[in-house]
Protein backbone atom coordinates (compact mmCIF):
# COMPACT_ATOMS: atom_id res chain seq x y z
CA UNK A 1 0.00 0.00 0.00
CA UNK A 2 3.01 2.32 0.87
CA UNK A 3 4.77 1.84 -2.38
CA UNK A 4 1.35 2.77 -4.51
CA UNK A 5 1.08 6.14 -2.21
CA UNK A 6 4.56 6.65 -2.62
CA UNK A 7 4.32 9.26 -5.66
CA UNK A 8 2.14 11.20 -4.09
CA UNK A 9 3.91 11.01 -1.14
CA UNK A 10 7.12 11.97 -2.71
CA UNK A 11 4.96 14.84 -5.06
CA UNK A 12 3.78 16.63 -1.65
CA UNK A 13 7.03 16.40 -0.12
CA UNK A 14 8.87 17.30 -3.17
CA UNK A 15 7.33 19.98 -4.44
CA UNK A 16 6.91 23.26 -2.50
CA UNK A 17 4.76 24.93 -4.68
CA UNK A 18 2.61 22.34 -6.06
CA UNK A 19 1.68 21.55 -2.00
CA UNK A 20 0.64 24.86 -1.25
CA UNK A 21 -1.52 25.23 -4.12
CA UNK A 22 -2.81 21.27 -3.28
CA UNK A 23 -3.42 22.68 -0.08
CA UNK A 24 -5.05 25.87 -0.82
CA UNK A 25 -7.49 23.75 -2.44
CA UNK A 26 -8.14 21.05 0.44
CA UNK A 27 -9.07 24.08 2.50
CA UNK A 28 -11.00 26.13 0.51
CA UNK A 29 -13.25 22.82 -1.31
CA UNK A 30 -13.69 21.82 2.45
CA UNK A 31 -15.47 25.31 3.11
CA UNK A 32 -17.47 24.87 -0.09
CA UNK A 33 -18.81 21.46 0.47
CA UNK A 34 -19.29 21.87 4.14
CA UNK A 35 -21.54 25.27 3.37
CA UNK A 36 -23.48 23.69 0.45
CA UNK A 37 -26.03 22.37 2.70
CA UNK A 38 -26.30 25.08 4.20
CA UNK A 39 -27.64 26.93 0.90
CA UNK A 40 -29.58 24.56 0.34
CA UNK A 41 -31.29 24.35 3.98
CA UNK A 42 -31.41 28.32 4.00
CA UNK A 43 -33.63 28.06 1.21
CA UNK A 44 -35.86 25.11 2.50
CA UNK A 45 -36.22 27.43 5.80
CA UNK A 46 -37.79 29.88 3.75
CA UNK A 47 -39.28 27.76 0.65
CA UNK A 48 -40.64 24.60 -0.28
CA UNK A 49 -40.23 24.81 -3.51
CA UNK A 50 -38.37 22.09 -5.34
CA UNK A 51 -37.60 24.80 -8.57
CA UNK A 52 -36.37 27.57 -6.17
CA UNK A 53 -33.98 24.77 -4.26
CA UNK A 54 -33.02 23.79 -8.23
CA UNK A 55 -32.86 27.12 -9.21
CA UNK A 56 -29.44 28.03 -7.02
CA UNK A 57 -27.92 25.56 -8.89
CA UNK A 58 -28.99 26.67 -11.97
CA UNK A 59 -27.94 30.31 -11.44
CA UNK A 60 -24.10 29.14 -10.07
CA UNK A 61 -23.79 27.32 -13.06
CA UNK A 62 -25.25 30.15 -15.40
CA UNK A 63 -23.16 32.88 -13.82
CA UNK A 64 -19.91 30.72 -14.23
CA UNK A 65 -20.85 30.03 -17.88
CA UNK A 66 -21.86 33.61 -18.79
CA UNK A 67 -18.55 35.12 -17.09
CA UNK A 68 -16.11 31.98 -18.26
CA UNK A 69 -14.80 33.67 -21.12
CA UNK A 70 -14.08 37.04 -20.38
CA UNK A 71 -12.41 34.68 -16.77
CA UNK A 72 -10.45 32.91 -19.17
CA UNK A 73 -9.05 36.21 -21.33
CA UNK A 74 -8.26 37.55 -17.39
CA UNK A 75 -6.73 34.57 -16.07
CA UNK A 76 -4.77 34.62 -19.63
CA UNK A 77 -3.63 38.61 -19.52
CA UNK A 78 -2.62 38.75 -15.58
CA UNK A 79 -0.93 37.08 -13.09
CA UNK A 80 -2.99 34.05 -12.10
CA UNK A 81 -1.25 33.65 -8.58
CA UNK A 82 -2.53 37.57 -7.68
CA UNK A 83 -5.94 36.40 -9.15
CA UNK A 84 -6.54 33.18 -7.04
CA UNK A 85 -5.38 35.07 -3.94
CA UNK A 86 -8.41 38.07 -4.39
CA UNK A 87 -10.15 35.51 -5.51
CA UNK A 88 -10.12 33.70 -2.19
CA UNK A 89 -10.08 37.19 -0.26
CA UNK A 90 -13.66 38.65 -2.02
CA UNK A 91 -15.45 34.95 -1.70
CA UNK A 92 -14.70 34.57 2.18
CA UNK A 93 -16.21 38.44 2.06
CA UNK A 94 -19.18 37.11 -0.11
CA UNK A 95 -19.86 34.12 1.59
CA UNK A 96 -20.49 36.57 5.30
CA UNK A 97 -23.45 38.08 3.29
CA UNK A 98 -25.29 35.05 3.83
CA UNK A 99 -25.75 35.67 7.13
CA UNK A 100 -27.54 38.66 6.47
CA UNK A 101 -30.48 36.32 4.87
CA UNK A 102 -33.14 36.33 8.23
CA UNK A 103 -36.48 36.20 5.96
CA UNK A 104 -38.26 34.96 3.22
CA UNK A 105 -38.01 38.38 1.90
CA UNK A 106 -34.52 37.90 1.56
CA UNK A 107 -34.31 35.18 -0.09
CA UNK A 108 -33.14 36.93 -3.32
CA UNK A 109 -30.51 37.85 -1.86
CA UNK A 110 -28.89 34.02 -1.76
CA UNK A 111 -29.43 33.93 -5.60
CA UNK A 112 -27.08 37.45 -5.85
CA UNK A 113 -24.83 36.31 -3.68
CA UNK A 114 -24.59 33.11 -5.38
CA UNK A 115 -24.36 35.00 -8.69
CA UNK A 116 -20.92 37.00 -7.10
CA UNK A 117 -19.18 33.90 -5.51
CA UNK A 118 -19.40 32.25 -8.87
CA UNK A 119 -18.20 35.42 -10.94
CA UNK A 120 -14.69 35.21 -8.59
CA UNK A 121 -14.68 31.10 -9.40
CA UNK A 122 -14.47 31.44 -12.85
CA UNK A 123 -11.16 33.21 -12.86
CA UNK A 124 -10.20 30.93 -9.92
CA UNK A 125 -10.91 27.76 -11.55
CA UNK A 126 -9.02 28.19 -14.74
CA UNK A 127 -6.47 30.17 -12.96
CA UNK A 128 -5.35 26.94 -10.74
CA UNK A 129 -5.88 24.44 -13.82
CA UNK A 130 -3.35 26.54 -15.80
CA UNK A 131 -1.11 26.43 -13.04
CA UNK A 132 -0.61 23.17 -12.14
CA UNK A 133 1.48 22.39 -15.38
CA UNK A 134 3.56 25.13 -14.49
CA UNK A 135 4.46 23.90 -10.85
CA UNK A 136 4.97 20.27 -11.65
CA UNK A 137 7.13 18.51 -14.32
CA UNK A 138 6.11 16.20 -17.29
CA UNK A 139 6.18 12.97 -15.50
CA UNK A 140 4.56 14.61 -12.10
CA UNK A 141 1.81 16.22 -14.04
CA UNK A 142 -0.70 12.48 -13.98
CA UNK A 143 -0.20 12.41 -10.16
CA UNK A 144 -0.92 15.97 -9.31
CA UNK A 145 -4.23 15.45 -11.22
CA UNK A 146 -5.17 12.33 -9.66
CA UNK A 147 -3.96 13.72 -5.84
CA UNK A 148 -6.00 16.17 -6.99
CA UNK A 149 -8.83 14.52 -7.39
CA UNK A 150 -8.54 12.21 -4.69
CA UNK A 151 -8.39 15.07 -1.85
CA UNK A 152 -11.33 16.69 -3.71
CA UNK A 153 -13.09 13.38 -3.13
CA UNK A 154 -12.27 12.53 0.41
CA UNK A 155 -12.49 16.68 1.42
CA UNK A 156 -16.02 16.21 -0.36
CA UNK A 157 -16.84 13.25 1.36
CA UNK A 158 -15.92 14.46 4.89
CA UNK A 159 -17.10 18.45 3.84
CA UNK A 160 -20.22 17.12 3.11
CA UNK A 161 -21.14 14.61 5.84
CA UNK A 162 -19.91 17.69 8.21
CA UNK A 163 -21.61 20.20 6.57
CA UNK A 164 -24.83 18.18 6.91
CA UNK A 165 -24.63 17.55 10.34
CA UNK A 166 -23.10 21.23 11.48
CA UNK A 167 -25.77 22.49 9.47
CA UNK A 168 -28.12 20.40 11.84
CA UNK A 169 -26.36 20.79 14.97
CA UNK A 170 -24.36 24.29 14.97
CA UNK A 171 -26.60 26.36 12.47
CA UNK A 172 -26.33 27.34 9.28
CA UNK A 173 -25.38 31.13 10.12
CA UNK A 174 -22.14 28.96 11.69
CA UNK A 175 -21.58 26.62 8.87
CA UNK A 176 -21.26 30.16 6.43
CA UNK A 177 -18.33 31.94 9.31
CA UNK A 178 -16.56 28.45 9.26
CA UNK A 179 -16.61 28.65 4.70
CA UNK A 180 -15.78 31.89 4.64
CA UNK A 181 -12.46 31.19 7.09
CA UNK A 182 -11.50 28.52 4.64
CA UNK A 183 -11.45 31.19 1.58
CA UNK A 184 -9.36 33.59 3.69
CA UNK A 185 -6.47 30.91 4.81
CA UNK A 186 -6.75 29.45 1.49
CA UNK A 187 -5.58 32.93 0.12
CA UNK A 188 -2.79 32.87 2.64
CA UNK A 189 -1.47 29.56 1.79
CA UNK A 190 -1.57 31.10 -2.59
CA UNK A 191 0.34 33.80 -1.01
CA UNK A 192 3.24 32.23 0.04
CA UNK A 193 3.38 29.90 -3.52
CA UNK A 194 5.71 30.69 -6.17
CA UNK A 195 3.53 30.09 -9.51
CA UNK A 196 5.58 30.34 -12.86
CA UNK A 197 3.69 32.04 -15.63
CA UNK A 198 4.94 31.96 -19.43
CA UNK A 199 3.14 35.89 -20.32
CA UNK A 200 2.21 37.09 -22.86
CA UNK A 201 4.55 39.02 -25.44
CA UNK A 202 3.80 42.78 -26.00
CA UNK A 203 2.75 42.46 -29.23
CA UNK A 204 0.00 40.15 -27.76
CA UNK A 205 -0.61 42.27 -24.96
CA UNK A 206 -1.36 45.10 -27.46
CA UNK A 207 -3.22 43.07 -29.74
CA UNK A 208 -5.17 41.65 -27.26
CA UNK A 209 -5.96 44.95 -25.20
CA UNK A 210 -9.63 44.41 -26.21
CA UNK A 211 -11.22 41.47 -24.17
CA UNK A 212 -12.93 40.49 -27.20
CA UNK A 213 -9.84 40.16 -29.44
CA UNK A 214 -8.48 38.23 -26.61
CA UNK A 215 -11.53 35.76 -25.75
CA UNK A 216 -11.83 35.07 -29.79
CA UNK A 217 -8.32 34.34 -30.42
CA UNK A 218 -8.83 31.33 -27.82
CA UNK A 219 -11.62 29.69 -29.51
CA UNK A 220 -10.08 30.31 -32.73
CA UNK A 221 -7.03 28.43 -31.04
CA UNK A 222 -9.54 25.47 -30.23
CA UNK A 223 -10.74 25.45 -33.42
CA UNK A 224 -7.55 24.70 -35.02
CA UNK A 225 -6.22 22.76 -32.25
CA UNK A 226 -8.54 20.09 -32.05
CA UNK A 227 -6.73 17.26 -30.16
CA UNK A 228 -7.52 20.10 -26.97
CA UNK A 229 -10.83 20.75 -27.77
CA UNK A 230 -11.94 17.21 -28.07
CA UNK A 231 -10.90 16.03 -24.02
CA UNK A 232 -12.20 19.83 -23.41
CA UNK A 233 -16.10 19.13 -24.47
CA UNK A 234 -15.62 15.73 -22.36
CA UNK A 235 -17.02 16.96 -19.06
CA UNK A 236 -19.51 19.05 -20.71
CA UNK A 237 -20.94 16.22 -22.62
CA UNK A 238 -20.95 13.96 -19.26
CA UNK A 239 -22.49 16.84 -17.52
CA UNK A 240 -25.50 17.44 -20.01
CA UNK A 241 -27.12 14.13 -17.70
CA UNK A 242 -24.69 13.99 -15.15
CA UNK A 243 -25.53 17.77 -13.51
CA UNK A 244 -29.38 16.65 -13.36
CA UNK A 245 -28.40 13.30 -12.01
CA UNK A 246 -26.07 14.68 -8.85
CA UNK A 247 -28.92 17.10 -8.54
CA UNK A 248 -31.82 14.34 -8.25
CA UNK A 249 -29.88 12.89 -4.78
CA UNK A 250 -31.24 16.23 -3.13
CA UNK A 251 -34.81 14.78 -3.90
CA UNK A 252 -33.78 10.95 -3.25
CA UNK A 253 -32.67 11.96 0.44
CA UNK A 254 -36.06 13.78 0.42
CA UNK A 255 -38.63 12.14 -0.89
CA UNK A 256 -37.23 8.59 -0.98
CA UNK A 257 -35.31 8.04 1.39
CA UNK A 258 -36.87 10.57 4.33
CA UNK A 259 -33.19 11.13 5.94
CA UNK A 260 -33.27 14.85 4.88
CA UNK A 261 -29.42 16.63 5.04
CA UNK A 262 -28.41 13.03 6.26
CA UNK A 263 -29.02 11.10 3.69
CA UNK A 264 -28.36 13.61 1.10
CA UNK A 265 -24.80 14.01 2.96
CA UNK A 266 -24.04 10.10 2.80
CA UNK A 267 -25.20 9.95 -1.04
CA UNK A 268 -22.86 13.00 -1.95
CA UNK A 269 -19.91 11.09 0.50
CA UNK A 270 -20.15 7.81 -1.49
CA UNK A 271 -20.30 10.05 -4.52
CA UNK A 272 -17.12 12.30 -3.34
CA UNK A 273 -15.62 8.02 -2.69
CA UNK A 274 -16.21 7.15 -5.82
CA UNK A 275 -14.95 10.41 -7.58
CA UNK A 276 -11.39 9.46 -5.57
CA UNK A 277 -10.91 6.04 -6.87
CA UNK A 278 -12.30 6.32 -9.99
CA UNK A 279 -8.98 8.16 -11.80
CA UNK A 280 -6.48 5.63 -9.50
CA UNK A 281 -8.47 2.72 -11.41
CA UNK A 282 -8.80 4.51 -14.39
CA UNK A 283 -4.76 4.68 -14.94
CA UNK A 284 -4.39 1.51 -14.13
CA UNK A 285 -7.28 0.52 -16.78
CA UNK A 286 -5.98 2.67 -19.55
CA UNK A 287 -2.34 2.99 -19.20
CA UNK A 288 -1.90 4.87 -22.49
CA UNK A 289 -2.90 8.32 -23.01
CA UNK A 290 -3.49 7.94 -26.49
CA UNK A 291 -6.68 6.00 -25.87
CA UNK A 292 -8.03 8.36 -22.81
CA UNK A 293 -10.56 10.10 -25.34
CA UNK A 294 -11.79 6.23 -26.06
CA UNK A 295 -12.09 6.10 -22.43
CA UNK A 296 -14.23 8.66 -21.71
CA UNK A 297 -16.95 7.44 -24.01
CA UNK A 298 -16.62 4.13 -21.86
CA UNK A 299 -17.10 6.52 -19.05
CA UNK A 300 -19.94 8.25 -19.44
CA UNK A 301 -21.50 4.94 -20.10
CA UNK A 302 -20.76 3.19 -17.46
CA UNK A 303 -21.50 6.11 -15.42
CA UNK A 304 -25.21 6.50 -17.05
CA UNK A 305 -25.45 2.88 -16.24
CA UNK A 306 -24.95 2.83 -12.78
CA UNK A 307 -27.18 5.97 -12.19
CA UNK A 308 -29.99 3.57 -14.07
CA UNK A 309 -29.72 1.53 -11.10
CA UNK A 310 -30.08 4.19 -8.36
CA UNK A 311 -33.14 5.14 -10.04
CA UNK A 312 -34.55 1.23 -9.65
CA UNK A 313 -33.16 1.48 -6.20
CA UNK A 314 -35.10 2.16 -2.95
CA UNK A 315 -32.24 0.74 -0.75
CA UNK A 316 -29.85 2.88 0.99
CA UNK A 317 -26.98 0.39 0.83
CA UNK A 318 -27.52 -0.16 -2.80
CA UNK A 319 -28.00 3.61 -3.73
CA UNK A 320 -24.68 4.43 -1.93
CA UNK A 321 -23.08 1.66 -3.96
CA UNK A 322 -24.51 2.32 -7.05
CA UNK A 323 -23.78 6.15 -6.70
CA UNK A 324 -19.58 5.50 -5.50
CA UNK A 325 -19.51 2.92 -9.09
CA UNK A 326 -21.09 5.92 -10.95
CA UNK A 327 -18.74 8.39 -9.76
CA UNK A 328 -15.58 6.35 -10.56
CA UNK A 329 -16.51 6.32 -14.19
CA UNK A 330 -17.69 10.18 -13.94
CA UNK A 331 -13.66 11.02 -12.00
CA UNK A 332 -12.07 8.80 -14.42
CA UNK A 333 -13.07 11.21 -17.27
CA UNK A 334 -12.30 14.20 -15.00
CA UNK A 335 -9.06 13.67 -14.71
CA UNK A 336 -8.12 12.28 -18.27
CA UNK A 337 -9.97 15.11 -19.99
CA UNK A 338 -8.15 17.64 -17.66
CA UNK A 339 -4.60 16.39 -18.05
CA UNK A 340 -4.77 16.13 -21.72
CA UNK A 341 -5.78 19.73 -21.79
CA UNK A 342 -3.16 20.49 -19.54
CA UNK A 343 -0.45 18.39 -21.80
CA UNK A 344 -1.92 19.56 -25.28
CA UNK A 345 -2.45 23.58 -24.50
CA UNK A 346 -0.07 26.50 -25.19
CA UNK A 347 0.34 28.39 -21.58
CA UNK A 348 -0.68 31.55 -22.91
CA UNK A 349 -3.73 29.95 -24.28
CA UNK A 350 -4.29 27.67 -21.59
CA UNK A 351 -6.59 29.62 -19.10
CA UNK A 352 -9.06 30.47 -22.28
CA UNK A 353 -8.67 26.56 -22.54
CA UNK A 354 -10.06 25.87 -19.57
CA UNK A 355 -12.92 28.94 -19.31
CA UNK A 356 -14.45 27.44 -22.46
CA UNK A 357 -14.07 23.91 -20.76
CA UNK A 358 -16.10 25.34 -17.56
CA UNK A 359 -18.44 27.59 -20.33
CA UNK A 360 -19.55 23.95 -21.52
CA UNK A 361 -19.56 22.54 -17.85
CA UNK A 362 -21.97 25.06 -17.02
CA UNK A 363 -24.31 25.43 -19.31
CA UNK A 364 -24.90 21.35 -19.73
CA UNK A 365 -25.53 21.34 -15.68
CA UNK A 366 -27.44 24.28 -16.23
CA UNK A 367 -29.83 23.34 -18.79
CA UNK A 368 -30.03 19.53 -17.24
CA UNK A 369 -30.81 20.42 -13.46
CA UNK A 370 -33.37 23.32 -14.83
CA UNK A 371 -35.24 20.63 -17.51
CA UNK A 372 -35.19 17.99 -14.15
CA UNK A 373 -36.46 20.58 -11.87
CA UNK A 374 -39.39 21.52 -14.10
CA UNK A 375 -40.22 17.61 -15.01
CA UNK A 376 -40.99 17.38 -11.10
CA UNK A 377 -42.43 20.37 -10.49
CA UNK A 378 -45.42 19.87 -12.97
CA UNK A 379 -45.48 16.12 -12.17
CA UNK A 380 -44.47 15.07 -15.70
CA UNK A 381 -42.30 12.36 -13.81
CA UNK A 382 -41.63 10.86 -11.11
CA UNK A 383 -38.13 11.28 -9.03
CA UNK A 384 -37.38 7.32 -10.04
CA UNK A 385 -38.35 8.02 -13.63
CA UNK A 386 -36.69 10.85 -14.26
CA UNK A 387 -33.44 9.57 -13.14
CA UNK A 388 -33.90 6.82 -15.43
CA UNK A 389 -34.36 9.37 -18.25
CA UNK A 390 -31.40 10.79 -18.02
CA UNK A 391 -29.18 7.80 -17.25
CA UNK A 392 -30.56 6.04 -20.27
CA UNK A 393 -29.09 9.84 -21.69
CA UNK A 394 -26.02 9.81 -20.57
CA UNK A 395 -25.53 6.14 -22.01
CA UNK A 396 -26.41 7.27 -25.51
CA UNK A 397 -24.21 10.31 -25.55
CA UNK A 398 -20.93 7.66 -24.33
CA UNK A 399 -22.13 5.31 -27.47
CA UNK A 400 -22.00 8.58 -29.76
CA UNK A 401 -19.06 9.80 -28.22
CA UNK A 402 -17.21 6.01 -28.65
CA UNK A 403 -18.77 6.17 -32.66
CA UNK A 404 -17.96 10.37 -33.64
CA UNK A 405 -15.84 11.93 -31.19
CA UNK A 406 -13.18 9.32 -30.33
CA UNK A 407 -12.23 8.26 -33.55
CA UNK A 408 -11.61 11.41 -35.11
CA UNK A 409 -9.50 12.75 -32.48
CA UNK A 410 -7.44 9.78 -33.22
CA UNK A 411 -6.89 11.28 -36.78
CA UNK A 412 -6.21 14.79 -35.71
CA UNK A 413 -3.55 13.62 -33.24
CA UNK A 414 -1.92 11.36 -36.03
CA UNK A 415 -2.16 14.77 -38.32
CA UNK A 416 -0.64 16.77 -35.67
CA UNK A 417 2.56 14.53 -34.63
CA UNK A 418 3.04 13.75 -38.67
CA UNK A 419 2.87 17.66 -39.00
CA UNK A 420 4.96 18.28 -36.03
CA UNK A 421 7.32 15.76 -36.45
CA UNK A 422 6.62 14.13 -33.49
CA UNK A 423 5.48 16.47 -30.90
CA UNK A 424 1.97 17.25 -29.50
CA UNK A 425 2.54 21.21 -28.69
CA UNK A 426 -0.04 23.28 -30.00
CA UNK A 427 0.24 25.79 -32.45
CA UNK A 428 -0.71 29.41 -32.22
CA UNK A 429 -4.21 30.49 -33.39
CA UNK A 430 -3.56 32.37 -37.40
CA UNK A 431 -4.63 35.43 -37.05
């Protein structure tokens, strides 16, 4: 067991400035899972409305696709450590205006707030994916990912069975003091990081001095770089079911289960579980990157498939199971589609990379958790039924995926390395 930790092990010991940035983001997901219930049982205080509780997600995920690309021109243009570190700073600052919620009246006032948070995230986001490449080497670059992912899933695991039981015991006005210290150490630990950067050149600079000019130029660079936009439209694809799936386990806890916060905390644990294996088992599974793209059409299948159970399910033991298999498939594809962005992007172009990335993200969750919402809020379906509607989805959209997508990235990345006599760097957009 020792000697399969061991890289990790050796990457966190190893590497300053990869850890503090690995540790920024232990602290600062722990806040944001640990206050999510919180939202969501500020809202129920005041609501009882199954499209208002769906809405919040909706407007995160709207707010972080409208702002992505002007976030990924910003985290492009200036210094990405200076913009995680105010990012962190005016979060913990947003996050304290949730206590100011005391009535129904209010209640608009979680959806603004809400709106802000996720304005600062889209720089963050993109900002920290960009610079992981730039803190690790070649061969370290897999491991950071997968660490990564693996913290995410055990901080979301324990964040989440906290939050739901703080939220119970302590209060929600002291679940949102406890998130909003995480953003402000979070910030501290970014501080003391040293985060390489290759900028931009003046002539870029100038050229680029319009945010339009800038945020074009990326997706022309996607465009004619397709070996990144391929793994880049992998989570957004996944997410078009996926988002209305994770948001369905709200309901299940609810409605099916009758365990409330509880129950929704254990289903998002065994689904933080399975997010943390999954890429571990997926590198052992598919030891060569060149058929990652391959894998996650196998992904989102699988993943579809195991979500067709939980919907046939009224078992506790066998949701939980059914949700951690899921979840594996689902952090598999994370984590491949990631690195290869990562591996494949120009630095300069990589933030813009990973905006449009989380522009995709966002609007798939967006448009699936506000169709899922409205299915059970006029009674088309049931909660059962509707997951099995969008499991049956998600396998579909892995079968196309395995049919269009994967093999003709495999001819675009034979065109590139004949073109570039062997190496996968990406070229600059033609302007």
């Amino acid at each position: 067991m020792k000697n399969k930790l061991q890289p990790y092990i050796d990457l966190i010991r190893g590497n300053r400035n990869f850890r503090l940035l690995w540790e920024s983001q232990v602290i600062s997901n722990f806040g944001d899972w640990f206050g999510l219930l919180a939202i969501y049982a500020l809202i129920q205080t005041y609501s009882d409305s199954e499209f208002l509780l769906g809405l919040i997600i909706v407007v995160k995920m709207v707010t972080l696709a409208l702002f992505s690309p002007i976030a990924g021109y910003i985290t492009d243009r200036f210094n990405r450590r200076v913009l995680m570190i105010w990012c962190d700073i005016l979060r913990g600052i947003i996050v304290l205006g949730f206590l100011l919620i005391v009535s129904a009246d209010l209640l608009w006032l979680a959806y603004l707030l809400t709106a802000a948070q996720m304005m600062l995230s889209a720089i963050f986001q993109p900002a920290k994916s960009s610079s992981i490449p730039n803190v690790t080497t070649s061969s370290e670059l897999v491991n950071a990912n997968i660490l990564s992912a693996a913290s995410w899933s055990i901080v979301y695991t324990s964040g989440m069975a906290l939050g739901g039981l703080a939220t119970a015991g302590l209060g929600i006005d002291t679940v949102f003091v406890i998130n909003a210290l995480t953003y402000f150490y979070s910030a501290w630990i970014i501080w003391k990081a040293v985060v390489p950067q290759e900028e931009m050149s003046e002539q870029e600079k100038i050229r680029t001095r319009n945010p339009l000019t800038g945020i074009y130029e990326g997706l022309l660079y996607l465009h004619q770089n397709r070996q990144v936009l391929y793994p880049a439209l992998a989570k957004g694809t996944m997410t078009v079911c996926l988002g209305a799936l994770v948001y369905l386990l709200i309901i299940v806890a609810e409605d099916i289960l009758l365990m409330g916060s509880v129950g929704l905390g254990l289903l998002y644990a065994a689904r933080g579980v399975g997010t943390g294996v999954g890429p571990v088992l997926g590198r052992r599974i598919f030891r060569n990157e060149e058929y990652w793209v391959k894998a996650m059409g196998i992904c989102m299948m699988v993943c579809g498939l195991f979500y067709f159970f939980v919907g046939l399910s009224v078992s506790l033991v066998l949701m939980l199971l059914m949700v951690c298999f899921a979840h594996m498939a689902s952090g598999a594809n994370w984590v491949m589609s990631t690195v290869l962005v990562q591996r494949r992007s120009m630095d300069t172009f990589r933030g813009r990379a990973f905006s449009t990335e989380w522009l995709l993200f966002t609007l798939a969750q967006s448009v699936s958790v506000t169709i899922a919402s409205l299915l059970l809020e006029f009674g088309i379906f049931t909660v059962q039924e509707t997951i099995g509607l969008f499991a049956l989805i998600l396998m579909v959209l892995g079968l196309a995926w395995l049919l269009q997508v994967a093999p003709r990235e495999g001819v675009e990345r034979a065109r590139k390395l004949s073109e570039e006599s062997g190496t996968v760097h990406s070229r600059r957009p033609e302007i």
